[in-house]
PDB file of N, CA and C in Angstrom:
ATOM      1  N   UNK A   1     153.987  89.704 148.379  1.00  0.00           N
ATOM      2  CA  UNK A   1     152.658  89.936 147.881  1.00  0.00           C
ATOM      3  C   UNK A   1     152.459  91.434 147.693  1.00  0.00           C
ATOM      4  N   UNK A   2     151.705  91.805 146.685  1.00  0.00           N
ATOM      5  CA  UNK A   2     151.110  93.197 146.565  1.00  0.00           C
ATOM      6  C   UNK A   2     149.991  93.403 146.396  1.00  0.00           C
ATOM      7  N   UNK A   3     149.595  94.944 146.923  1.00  0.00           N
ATOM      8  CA  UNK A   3     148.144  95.313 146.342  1.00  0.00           C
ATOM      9  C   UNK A   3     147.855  95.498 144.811  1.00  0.00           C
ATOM     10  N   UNK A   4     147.023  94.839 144.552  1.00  0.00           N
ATOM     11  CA  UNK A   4     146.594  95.453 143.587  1.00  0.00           C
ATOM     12  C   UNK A   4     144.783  94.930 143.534  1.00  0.00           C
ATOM     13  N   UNK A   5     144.269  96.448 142.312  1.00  0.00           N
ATOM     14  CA  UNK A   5     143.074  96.022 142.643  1.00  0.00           C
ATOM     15  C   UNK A   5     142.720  95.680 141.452  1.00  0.00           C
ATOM     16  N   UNK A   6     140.820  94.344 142.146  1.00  0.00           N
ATOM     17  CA  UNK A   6     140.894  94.013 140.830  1.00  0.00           C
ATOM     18  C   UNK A   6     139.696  94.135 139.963  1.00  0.00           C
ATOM     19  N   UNK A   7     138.969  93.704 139.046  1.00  0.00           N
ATOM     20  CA  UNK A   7     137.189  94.511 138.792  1.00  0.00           C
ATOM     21  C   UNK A   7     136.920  92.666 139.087  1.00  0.00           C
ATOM     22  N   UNK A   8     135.645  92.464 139.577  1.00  0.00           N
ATOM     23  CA  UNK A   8     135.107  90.793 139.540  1.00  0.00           C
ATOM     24  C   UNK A   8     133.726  91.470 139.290  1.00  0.00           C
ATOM     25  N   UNK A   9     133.098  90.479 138.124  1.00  0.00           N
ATOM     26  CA  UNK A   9     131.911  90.537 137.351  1.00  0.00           C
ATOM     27  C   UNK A   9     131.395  89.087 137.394  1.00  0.00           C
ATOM     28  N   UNK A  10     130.249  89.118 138.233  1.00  0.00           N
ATOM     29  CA  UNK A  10     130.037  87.387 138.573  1.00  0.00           C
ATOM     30  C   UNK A  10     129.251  87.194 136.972  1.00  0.00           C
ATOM     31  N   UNK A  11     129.580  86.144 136.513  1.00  0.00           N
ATOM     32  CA  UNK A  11     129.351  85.606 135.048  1.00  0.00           C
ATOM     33  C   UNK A  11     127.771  85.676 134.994  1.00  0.00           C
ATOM     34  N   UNK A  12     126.945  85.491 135.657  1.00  0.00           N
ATOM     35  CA  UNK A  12     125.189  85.499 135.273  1.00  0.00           C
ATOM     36  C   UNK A  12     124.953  87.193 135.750  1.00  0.00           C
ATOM     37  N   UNK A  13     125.993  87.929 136.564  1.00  0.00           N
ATOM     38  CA  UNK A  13     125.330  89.031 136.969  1.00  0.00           C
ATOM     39  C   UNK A  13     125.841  90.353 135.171  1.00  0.00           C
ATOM     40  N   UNK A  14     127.183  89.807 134.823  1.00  0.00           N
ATOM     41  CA  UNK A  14     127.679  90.713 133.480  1.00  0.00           C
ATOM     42  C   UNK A  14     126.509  90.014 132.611  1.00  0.00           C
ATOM     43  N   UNK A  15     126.338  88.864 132.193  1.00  0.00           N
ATOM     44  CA  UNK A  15     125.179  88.795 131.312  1.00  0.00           C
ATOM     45  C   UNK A  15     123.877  89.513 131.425  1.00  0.00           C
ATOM     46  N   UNK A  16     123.415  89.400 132.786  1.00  0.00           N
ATOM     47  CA  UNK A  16     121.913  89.865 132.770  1.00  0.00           C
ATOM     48  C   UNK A  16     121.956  91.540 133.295  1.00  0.00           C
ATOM     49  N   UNK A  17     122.921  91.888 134.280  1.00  0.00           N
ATOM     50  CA  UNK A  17     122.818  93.055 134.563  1.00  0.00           C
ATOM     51  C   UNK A  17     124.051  94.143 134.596  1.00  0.00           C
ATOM     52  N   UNK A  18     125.073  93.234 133.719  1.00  0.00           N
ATOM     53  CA  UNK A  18     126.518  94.399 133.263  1.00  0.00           C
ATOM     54  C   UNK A  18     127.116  94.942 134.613  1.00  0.00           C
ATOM     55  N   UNK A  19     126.676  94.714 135.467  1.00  0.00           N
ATOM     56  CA  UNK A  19     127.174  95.736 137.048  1.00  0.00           C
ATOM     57  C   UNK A  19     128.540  94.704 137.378  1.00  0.00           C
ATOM     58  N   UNK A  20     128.987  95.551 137.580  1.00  0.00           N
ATOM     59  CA  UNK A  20     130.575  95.346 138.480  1.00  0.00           C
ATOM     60  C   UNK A  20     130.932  95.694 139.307  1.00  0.00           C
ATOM     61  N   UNK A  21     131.945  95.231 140.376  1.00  0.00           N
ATOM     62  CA  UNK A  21     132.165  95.911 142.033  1.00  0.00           C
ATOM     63  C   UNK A  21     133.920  95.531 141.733  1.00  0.00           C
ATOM     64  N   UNK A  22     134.146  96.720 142.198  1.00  0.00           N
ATOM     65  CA  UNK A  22     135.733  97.006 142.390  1.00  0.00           C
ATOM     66  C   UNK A  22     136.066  96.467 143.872  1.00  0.00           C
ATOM     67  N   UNK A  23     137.310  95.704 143.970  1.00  0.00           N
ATOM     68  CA  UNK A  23     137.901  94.775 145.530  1.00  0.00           C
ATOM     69  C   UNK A  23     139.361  95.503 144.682  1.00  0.00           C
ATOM     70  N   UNK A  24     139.530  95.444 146.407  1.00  0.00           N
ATOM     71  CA  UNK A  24     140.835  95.592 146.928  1.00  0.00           C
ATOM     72  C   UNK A  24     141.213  93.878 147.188  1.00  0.00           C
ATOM     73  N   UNK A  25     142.305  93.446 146.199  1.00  0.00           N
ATOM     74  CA  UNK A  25     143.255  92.650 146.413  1.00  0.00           C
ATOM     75  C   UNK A  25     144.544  92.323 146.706  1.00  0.00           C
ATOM     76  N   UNK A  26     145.334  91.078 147.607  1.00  0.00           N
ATOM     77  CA  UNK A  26     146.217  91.027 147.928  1.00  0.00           C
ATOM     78  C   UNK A  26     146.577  89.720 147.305  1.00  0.00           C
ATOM     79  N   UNK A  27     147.347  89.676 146.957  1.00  0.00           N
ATOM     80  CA  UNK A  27     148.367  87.840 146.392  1.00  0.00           C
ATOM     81  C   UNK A  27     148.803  87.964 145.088  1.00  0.00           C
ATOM     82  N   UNK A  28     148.842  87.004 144.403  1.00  0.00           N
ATOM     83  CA  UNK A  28     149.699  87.277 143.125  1.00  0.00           C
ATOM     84  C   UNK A  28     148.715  86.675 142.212  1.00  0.00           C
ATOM     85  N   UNK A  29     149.059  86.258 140.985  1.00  0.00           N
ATOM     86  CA  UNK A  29     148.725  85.574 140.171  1.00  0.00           C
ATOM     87  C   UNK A  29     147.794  83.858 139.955  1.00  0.00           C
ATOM     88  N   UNK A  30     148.243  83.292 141.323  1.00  0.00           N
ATOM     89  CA  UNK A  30     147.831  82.288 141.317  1.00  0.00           C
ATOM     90  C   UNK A  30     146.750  82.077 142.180  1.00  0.00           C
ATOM     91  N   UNK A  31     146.868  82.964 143.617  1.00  0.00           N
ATOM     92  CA  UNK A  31     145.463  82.990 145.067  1.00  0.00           C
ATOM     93  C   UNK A  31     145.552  84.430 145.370  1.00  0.00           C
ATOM     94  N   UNK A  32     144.351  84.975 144.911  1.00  0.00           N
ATOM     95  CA  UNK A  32     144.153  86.145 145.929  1.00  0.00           C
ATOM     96  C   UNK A  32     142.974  86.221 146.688  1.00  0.00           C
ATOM     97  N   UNK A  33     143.075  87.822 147.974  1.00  0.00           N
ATOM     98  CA  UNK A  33     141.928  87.164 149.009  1.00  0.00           C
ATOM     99  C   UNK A  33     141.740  89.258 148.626  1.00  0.00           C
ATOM    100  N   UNK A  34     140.043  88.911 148.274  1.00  0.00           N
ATOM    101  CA  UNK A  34     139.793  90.543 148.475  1.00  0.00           C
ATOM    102  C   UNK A  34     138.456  90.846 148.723  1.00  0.00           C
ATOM    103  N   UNK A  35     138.524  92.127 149.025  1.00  0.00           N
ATOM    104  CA  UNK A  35     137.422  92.887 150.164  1.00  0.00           C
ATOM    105  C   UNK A  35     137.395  93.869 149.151  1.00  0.00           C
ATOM    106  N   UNK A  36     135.716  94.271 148.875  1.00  0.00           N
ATOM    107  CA  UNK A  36     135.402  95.151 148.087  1.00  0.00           C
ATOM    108  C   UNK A  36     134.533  96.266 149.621  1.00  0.00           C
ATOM    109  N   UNK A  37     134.490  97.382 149.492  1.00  0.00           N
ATOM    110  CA  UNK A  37     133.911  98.699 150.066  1.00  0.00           C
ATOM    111  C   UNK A  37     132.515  98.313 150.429  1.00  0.00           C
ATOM    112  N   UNK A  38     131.724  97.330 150.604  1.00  0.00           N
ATOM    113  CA  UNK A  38     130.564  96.984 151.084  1.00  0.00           C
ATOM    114  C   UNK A  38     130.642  96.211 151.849  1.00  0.00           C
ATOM    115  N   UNK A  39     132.282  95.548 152.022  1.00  0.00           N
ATOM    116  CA  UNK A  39     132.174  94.281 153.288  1.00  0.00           C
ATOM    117  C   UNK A  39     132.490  92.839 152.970  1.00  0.00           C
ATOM    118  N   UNK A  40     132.033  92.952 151.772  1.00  0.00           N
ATOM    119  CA  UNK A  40     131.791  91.278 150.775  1.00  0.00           C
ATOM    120  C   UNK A  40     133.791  91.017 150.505  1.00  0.00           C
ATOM    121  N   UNK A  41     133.631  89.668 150.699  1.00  0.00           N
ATOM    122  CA  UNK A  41     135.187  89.362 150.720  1.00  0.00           C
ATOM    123  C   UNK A  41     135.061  87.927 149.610  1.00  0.00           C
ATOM    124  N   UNK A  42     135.950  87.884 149.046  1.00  0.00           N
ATOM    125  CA  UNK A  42     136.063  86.665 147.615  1.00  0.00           C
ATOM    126  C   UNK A  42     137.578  86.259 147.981  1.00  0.00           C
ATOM    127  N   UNK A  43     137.647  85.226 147.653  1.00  0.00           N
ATOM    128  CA  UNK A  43     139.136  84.205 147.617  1.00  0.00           C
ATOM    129  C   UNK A  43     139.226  83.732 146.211  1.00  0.00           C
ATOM    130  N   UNK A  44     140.379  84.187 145.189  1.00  0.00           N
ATOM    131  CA  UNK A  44     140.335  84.019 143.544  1.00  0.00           C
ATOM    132  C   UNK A  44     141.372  82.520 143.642  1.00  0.00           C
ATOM    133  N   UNK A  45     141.398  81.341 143.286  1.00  0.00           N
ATOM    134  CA  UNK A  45     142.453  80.494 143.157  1.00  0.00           C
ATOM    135  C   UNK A  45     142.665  79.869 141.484  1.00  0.00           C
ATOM    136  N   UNK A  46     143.593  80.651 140.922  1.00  0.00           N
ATOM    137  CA  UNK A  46     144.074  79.881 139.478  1.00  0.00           C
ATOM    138  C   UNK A  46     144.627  78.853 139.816  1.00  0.00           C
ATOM    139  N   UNK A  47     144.520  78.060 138.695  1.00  0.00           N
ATOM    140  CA  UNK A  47     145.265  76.709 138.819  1.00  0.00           C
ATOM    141  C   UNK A  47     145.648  76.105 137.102  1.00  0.00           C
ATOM    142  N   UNK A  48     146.090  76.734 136.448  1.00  0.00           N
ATOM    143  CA  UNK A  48     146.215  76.021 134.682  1.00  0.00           C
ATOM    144  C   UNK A  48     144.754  76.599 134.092  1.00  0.00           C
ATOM    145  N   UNK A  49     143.770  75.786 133.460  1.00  0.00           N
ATOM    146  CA  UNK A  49     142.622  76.392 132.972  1.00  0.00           C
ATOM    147  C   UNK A  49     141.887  76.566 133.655  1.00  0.00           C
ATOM    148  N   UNK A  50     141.767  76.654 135.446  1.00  0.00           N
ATOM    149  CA  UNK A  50     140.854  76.678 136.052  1.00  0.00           C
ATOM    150  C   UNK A  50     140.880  77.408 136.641  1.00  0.00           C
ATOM    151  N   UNK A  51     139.601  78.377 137.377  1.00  0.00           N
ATOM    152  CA  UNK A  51     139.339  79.302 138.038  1.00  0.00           C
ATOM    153  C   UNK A  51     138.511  79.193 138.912  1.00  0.00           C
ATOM    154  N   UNK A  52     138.989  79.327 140.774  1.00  0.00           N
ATOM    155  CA  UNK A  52     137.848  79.186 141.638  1.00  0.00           C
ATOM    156  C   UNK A  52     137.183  80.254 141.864  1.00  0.00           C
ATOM    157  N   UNK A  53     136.300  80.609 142.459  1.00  0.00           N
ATOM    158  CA  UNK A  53     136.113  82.252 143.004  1.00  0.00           C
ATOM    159  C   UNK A  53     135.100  81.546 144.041  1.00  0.00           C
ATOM    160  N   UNK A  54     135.629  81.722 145.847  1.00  0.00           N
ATOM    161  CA  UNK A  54     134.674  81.525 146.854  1.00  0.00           C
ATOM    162  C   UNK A  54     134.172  82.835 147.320  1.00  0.00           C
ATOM    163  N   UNK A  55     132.680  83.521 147.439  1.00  0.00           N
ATOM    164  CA  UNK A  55     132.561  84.840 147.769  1.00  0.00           C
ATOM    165  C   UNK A  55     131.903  85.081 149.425  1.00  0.00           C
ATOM    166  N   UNK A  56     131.415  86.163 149.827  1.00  0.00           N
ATOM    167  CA  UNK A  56     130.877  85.532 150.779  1.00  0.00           C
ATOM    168  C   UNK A  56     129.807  87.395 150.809  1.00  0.00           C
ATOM    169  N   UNK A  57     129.131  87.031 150.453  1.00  0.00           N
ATOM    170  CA  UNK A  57     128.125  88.470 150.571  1.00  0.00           C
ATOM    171  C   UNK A  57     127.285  89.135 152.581  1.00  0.00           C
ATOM    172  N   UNK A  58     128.168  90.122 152.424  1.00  0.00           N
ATOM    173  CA  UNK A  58     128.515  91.060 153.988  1.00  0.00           C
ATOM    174  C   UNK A  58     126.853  91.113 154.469  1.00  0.00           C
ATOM    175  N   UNK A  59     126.625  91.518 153.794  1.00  0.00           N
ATOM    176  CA  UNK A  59     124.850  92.149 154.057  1.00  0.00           C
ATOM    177  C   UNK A  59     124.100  90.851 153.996  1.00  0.00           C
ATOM    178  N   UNK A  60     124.067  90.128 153.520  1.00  0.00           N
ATOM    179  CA  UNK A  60     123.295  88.834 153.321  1.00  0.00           C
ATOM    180  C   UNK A  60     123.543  87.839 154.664  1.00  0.00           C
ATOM    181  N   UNK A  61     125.027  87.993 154.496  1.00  0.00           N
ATOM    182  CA  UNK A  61     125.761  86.768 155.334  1.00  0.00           C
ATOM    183  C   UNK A  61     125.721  85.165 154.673  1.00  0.00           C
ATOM    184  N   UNK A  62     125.673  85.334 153.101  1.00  0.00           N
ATOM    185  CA  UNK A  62     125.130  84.375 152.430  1.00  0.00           C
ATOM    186  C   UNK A  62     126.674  84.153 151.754  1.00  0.00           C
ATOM    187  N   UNK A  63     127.272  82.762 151.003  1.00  0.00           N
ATOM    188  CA  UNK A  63     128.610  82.392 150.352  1.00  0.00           C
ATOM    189  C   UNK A  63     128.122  81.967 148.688  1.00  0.00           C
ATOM    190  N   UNK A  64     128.865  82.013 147.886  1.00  0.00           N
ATOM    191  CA  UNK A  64     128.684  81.860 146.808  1.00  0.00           C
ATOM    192  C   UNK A  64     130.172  81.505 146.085  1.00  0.00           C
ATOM    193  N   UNK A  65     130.068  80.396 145.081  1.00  0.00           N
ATOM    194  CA  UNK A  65     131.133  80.296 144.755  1.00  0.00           C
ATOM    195  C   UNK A  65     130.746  80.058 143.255  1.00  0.00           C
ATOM    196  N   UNK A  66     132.199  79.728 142.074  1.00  0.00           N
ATOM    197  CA  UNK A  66     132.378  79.204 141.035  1.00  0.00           C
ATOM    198  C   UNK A  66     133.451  79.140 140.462  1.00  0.00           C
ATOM    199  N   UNK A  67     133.501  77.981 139.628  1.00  0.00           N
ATOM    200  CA  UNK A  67     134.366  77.384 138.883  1.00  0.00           C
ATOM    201  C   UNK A  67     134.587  77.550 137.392  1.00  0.00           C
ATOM    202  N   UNK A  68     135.480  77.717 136.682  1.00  0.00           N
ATOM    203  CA  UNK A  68     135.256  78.236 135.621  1.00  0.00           C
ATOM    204  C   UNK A  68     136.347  77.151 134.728  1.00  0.00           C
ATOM    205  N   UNK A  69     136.430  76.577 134.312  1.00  0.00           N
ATOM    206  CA  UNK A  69     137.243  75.869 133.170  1.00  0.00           C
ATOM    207  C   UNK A  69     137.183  76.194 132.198  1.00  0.00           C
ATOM    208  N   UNK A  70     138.882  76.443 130.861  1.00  0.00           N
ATOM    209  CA  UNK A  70     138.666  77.281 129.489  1.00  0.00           C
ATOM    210  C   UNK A  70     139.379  75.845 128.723  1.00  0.00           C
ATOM    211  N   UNK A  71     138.916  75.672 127.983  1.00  0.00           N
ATOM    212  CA  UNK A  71     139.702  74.747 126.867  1.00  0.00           C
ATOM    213  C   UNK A  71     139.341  75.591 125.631  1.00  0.00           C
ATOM    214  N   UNK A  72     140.878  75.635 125.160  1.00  0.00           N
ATOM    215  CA  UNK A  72     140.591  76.578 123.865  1.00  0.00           C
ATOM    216  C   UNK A  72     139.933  77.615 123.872  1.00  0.00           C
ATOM    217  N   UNK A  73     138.823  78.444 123.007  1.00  0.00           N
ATOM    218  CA  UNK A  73     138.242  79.214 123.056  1.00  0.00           C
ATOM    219  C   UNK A  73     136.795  79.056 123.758  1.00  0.00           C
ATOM    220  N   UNK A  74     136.858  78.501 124.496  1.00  0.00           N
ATOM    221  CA  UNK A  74     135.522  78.191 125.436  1.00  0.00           C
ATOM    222  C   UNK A  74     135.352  78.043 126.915  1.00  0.00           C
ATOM    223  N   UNK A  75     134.895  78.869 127.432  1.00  0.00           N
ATOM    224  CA  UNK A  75     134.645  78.638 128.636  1.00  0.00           C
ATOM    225  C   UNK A  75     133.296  78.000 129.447  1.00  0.00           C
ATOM    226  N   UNK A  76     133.236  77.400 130.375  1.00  0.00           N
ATOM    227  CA  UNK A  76     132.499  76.261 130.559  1.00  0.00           C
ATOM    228  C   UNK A  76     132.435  77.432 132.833  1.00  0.00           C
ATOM    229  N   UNK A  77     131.354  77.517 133.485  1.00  0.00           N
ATOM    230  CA  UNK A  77     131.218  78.026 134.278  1.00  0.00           C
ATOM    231  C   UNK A  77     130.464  77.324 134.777  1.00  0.00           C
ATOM    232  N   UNK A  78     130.291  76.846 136.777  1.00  0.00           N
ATOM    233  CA  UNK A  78     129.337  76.151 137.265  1.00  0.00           C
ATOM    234  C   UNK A  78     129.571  76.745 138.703  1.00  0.00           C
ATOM    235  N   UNK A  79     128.604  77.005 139.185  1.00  0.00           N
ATOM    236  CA  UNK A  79     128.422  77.636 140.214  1.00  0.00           C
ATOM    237  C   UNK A  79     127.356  77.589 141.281  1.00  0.00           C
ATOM    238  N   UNK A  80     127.299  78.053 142.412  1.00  0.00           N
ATOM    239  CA  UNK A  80     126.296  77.560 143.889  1.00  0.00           C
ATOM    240  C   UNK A  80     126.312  79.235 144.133  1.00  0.00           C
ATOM    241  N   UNK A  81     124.953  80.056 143.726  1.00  0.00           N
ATOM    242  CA  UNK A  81     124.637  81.475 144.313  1.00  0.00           C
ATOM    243  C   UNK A  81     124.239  81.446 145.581  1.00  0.00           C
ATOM    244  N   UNK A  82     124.205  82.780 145.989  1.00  0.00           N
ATOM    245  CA  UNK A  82     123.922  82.878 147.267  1.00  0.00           C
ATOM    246  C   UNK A  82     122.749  82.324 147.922  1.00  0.00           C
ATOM    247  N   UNK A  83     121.790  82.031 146.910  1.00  0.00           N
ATOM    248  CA  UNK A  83     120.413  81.831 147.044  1.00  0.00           C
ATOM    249  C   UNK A  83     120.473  79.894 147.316  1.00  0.00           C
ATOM    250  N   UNK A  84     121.576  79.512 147.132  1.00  0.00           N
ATOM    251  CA  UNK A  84     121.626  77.776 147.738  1.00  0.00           C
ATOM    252  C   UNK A  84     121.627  77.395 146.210  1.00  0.00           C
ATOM    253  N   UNK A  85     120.862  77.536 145.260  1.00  0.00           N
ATOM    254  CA  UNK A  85     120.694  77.050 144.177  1.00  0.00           C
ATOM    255  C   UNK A  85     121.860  77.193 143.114  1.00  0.00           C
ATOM    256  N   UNK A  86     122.483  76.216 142.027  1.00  0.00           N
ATOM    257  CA  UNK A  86     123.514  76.275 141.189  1.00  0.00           C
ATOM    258  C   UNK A  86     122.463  76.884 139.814  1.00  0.00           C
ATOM    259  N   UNK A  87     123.810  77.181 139.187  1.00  0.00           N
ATOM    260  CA  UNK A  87     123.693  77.837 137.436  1.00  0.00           C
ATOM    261  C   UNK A  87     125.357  77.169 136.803  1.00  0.00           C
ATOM    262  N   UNK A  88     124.603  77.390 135.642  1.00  0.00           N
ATOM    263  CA  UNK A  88     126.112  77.161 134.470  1.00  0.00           C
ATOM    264  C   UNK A  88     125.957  78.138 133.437  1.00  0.00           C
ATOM    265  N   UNK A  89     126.800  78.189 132.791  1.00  0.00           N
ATOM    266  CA  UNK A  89     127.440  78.678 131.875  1.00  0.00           C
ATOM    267  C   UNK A  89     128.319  78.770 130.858  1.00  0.00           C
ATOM    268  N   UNK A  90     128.166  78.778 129.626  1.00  0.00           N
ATOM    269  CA  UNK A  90     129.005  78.285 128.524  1.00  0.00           C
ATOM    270  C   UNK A  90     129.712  79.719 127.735  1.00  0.00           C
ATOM    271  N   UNK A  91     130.363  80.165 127.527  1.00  0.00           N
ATOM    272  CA  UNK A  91     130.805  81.198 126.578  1.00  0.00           C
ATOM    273  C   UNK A  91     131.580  80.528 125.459  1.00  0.00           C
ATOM    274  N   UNK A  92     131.365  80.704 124.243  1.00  0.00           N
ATOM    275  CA  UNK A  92     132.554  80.456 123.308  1.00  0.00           C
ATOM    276  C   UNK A  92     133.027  81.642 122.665  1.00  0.00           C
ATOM    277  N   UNK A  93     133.864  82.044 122.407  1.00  0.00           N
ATOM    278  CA  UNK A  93     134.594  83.265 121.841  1.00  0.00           C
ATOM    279  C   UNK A  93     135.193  82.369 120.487  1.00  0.00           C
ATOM    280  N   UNK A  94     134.514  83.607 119.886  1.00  0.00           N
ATOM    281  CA  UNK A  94     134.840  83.676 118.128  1.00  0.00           C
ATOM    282  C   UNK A  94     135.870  84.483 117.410  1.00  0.00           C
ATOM    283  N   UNK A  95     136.518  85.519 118.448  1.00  0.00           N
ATOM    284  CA  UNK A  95     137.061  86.267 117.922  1.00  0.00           C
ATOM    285  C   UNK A  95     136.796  87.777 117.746  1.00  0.00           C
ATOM    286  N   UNK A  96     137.272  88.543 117.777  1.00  0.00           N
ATOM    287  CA  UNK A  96     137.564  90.221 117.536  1.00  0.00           C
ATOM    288  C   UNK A  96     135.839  90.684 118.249  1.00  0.00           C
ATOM    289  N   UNK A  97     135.866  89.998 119.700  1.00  0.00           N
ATOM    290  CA  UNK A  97     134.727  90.748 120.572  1.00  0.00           C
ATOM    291  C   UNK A  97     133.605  89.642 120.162  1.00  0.00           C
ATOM    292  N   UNK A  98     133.251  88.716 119.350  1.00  0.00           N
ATOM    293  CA  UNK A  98     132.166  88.122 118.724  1.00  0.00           C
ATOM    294  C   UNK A  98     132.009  86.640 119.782  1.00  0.00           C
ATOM    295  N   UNK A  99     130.856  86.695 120.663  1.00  0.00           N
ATOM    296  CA  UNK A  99     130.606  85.333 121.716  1.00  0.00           C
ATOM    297  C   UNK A  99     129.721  85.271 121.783  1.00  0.00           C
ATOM    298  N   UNK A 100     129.265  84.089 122.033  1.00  0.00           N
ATOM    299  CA  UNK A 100     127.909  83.111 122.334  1.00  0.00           C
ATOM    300  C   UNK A 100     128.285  83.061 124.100  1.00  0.00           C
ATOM    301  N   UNK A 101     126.833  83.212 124.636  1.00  0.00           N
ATOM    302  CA  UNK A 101     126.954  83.152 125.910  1.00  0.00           C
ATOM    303  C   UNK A 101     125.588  82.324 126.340  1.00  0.00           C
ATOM    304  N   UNK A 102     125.537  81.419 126.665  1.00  0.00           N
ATOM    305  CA  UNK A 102     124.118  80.696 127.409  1.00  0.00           C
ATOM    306  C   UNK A 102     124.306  79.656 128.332  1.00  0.00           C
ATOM    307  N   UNK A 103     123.211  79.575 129.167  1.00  0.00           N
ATOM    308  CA  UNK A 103     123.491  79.081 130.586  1.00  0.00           C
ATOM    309  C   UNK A 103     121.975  79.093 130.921  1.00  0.00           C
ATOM    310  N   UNK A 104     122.325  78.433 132.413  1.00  0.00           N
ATOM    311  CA  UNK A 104     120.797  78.697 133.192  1.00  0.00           C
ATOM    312  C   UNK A 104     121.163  78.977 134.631  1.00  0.00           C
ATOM    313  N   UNK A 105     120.231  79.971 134.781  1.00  0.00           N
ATOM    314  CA  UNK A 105     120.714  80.679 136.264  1.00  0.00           C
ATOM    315  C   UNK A 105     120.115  79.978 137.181  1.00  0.00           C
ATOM    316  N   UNK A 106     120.513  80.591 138.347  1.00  0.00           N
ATOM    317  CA  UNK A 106     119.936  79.911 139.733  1.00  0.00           C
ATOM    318  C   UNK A 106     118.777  79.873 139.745  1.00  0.00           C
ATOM    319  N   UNK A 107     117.832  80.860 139.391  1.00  0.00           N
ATOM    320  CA  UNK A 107     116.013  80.431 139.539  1.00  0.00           C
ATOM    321  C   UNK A 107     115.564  79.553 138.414  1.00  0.00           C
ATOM    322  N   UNK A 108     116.825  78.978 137.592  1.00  0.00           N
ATOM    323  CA  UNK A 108     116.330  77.691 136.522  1.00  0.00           C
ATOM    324  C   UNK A 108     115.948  77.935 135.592  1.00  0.00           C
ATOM    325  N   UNK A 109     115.931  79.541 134.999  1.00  0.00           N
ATOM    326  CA  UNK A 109     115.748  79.824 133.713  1.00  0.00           C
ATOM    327  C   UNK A 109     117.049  80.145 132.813  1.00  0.00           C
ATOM    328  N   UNK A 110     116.702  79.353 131.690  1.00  0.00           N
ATOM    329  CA  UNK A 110     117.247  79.294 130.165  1.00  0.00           C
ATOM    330  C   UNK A 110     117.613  81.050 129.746  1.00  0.00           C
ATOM    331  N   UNK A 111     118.880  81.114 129.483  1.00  0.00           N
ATOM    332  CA  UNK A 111     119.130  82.421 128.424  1.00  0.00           C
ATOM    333  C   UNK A 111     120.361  82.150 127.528  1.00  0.00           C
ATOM    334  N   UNK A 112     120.206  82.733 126.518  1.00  0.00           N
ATOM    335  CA  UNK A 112     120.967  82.564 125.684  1.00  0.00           C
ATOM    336  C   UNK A 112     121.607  84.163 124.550  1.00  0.00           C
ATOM    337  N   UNK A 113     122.419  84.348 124.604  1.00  0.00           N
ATOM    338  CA  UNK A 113     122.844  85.590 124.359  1.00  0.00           C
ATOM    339  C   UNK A 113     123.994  85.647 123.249  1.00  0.00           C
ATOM    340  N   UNK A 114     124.118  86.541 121.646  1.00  0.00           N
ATOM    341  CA  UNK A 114     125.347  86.479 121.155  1.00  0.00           C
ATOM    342  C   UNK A 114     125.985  88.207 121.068  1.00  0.00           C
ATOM    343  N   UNK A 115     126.737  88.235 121.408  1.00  0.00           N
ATOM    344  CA  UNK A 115     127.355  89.639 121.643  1.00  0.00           C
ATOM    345  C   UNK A 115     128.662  89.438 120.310  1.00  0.00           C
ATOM    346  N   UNK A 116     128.811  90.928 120.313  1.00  0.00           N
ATOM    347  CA  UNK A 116     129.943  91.393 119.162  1.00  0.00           C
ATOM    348  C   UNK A 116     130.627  92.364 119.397  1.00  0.00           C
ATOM    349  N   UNK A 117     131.525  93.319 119.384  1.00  0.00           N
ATOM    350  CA  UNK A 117     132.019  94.359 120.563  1.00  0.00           C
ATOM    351  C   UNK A 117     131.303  95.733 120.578  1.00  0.00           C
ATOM    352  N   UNK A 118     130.234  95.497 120.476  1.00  0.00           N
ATOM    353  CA  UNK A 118     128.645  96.470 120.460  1.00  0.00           C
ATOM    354  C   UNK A 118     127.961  96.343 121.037  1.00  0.00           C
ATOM    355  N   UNK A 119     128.024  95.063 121.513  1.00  0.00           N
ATOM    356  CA  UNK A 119     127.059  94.611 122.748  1.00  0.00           C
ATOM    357  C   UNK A 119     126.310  93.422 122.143  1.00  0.00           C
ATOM    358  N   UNK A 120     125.579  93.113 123.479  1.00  0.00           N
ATOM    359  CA  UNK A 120     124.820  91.857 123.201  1.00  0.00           C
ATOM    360  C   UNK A 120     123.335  91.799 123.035  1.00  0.00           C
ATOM    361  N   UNK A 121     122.691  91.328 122.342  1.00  0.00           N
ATOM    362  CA  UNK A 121     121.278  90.671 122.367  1.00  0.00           C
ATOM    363  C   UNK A 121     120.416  90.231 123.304  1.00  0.00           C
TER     364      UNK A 121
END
């Protein structure tokens, strides 16, 4: 196994608020287990088109997870935030930066977003 580090952008937090947190990771390609500089520790498990991510937020003491499935150019996201409550998420990618992104977050509101490699709406 090696270090390497990796960027994780929880899918409703890059839509609504672009922020990212850098972890220190250990494992390979298929399970890794990492600790970002605030305490918060995530477990990544690939599996073919699927993606787990279990998190567990330091300061809160609260867990959060999600699942991410891609068929073709689409990704399909479902998830349990820290707050107890689930969200989803749909992305389809069009090509050269151009995606549709909509979902509904944990407090149960509707957004819907199309980005191009300029940014999004």
């Amino acid at each position: 196994m090696k270090n390497i580090t990796c960027q994780f952008a929880a899918s409703a937090t890059l839509v609504l608020a672009s922020s990212s947190v850098f972890a220190n990771c250990i494992g390979g390609p298929a399970f890794q287990t990492c600790n970002d500089s605030s305490g918060n520790s995530y477990t990544v498990n690939r599996m073919g088109n699927t993606t787990m991510v279990n998190g567990y937020n330091a300061q809160t003491g609260n867990s959060w997870n999600e699942t991410a499935r891609t068929f073709g150019n689409t990704t399909q996201i479902n998830g349990n935030a820290a707050n107890g409550q689930s969200w989803n998420e749909t992305i389809h990618n069009y090509g050269n930066g151009n995606r549709s992104i909509y979902g509904t977050d944990s407090r149960g509101n509707s957004y819907n977003h199309y980005c191009t490699s300029y940014g999004c709406n």
